[in-house]
N, C-alpha and C. Protein backbone atom coordinates (compact mmCIF):
# COMPACT_ATOMS: atom_id res chain seq x y z
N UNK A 1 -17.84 115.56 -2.59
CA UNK A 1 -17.14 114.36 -2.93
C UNK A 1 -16.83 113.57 -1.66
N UNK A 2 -17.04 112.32 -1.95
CA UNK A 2 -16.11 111.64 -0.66
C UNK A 2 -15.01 111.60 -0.40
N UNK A 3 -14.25 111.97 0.68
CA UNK A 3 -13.04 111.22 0.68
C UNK A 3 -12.60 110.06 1.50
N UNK A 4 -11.17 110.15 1.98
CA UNK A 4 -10.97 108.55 1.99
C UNK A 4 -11.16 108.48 3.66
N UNK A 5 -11.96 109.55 4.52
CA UNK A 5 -12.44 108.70 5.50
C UNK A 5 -13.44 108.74 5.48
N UNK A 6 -14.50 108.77 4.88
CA UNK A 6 -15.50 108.09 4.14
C UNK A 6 -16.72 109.08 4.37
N UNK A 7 -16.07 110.45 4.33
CA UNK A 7 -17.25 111.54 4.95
C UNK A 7 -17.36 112.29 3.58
N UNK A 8 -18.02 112.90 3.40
CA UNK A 8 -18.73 113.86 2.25
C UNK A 8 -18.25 115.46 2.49
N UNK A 9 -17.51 116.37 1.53
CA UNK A 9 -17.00 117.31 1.43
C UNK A 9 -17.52 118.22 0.47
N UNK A 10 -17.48 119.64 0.60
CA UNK A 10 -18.13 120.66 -0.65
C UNK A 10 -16.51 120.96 -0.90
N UNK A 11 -16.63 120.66 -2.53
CA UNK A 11 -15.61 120.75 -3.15
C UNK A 11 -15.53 121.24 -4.40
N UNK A 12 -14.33 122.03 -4.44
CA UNK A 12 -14.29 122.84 -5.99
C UNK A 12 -13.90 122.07 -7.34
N UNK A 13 -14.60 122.45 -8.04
CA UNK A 13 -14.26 121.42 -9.27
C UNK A 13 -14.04 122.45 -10.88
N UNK A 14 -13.70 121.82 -11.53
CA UNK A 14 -13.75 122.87 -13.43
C UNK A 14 -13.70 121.89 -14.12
N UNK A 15 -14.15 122.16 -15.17
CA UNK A 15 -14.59 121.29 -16.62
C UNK A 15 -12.69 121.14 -17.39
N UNK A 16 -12.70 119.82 -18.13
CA UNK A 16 -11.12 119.83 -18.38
C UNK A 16 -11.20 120.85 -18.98
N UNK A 17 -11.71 121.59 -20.35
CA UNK A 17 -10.64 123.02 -20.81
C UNK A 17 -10.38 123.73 -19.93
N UNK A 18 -11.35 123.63 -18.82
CA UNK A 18 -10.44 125.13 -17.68
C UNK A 18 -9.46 124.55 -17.07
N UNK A 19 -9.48 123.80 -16.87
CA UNK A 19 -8.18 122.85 -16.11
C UNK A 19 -7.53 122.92 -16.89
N UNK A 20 -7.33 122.42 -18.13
CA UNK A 20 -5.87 122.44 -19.61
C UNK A 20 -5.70 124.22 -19.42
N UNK A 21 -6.50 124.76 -19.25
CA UNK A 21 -6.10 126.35 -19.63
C UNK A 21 -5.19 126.45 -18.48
N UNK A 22 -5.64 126.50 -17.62
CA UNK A 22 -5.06 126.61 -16.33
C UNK A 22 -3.64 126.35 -16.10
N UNK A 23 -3.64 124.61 -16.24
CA UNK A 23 -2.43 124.27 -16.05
C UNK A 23 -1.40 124.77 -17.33
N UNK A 24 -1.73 125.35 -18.35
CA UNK A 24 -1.23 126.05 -19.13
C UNK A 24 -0.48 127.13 -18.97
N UNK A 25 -1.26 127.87 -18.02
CA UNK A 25 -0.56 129.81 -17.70
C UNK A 25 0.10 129.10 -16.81
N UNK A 26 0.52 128.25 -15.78
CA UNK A 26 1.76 128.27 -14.68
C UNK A 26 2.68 127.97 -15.73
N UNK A 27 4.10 129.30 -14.83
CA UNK A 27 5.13 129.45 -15.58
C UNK A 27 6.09 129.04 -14.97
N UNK A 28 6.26 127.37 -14.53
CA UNK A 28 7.04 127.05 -13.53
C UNK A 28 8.03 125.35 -14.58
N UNK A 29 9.63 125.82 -14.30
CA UNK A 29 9.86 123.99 -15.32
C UNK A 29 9.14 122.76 -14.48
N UNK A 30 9.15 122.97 -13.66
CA UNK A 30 8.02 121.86 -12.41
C UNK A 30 6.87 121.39 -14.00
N UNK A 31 6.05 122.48 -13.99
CA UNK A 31 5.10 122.05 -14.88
C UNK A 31 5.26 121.56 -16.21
N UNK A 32 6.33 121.87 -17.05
CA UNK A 32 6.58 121.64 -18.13
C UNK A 32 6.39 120.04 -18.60
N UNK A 33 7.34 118.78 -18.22
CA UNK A 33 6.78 117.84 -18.55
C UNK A 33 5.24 117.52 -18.19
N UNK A 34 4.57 118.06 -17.35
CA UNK A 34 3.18 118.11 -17.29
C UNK A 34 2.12 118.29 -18.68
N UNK A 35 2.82 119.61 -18.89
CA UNK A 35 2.21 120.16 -20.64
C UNK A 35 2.47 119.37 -21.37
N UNK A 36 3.80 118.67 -21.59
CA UNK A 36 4.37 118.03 -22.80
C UNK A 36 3.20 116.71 -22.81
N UNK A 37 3.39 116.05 -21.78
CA UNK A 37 2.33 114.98 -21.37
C UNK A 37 1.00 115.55 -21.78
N UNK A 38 0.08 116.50 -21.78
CA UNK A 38 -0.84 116.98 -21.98
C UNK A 38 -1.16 116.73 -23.24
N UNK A 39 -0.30 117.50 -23.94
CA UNK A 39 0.32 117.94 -25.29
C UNK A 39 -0.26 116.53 -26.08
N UNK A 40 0.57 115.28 -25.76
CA UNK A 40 0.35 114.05 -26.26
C UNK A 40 -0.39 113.59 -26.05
N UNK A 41 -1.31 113.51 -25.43
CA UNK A 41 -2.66 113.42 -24.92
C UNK A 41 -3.50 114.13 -25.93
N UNK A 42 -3.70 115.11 -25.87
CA UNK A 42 -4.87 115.44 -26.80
C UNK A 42 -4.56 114.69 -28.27
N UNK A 43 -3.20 115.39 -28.67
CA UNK A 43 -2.89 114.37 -30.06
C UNK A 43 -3.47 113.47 -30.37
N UNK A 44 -3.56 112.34 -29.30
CA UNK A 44 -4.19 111.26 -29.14
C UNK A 44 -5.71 111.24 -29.21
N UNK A 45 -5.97 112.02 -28.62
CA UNK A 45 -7.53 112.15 -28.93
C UNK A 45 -8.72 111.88 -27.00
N UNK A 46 -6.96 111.63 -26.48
CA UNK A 46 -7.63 110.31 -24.97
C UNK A 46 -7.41 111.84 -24.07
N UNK A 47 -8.47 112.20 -23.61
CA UNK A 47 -8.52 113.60 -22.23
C UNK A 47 -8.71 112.99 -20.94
N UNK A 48 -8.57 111.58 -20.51
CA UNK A 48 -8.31 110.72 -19.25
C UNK A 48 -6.93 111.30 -18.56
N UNK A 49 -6.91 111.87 -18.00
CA UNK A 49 -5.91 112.12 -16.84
C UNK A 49 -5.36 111.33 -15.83
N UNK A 50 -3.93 111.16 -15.74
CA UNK A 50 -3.97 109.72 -15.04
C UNK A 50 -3.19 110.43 -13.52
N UNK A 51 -4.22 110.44 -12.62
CA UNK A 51 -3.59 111.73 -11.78
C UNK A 51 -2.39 111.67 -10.67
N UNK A 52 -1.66 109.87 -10.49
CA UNK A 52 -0.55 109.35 -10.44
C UNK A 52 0.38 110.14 -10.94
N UNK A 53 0.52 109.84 -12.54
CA UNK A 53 1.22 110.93 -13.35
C UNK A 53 1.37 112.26 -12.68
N UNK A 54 0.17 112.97 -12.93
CA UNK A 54 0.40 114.10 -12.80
C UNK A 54 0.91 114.46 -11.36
N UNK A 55 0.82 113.96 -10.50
CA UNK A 55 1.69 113.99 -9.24
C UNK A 55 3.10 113.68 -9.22
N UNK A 56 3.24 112.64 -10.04
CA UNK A 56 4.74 112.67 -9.92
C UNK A 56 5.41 113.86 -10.51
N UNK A 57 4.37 114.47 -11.81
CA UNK A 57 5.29 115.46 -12.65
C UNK A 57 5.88 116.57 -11.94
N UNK A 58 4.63 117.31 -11.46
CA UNK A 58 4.86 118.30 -10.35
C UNK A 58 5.83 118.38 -8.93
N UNK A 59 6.35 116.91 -8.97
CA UNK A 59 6.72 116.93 -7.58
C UNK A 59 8.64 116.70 -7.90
């Protein structure tokens, strides 16, 4: 992937169910509005990750 100084990196990546699984088993309240957000998301039908969000949740 590129990043933002504009050089090319080997980088690890997973398909979203392993990522939803994933962020699933951490047993931390940090993560919790993360899931809930998740949660409403699929409901929805929309698996776009808005990864703003998810930074603020965790932090």
């Amino acid at each position: 992937m590129r990043s933002s100084d504009g050089k090319y990196y080997l980088t690890d990546a997973t398909d979203t169910e392993t990522m939803l699984r994933l962020i699933q088993s951490i047993p931390s309240p940090k993560v919790e509005p993360l899931k809930e957000w998740l949660a409403k998301v699929d409901e929805l039908g929309n698996m776009k990750i808005d990864t703003e969000r998810v930074e603020k949740s965790l932090n």
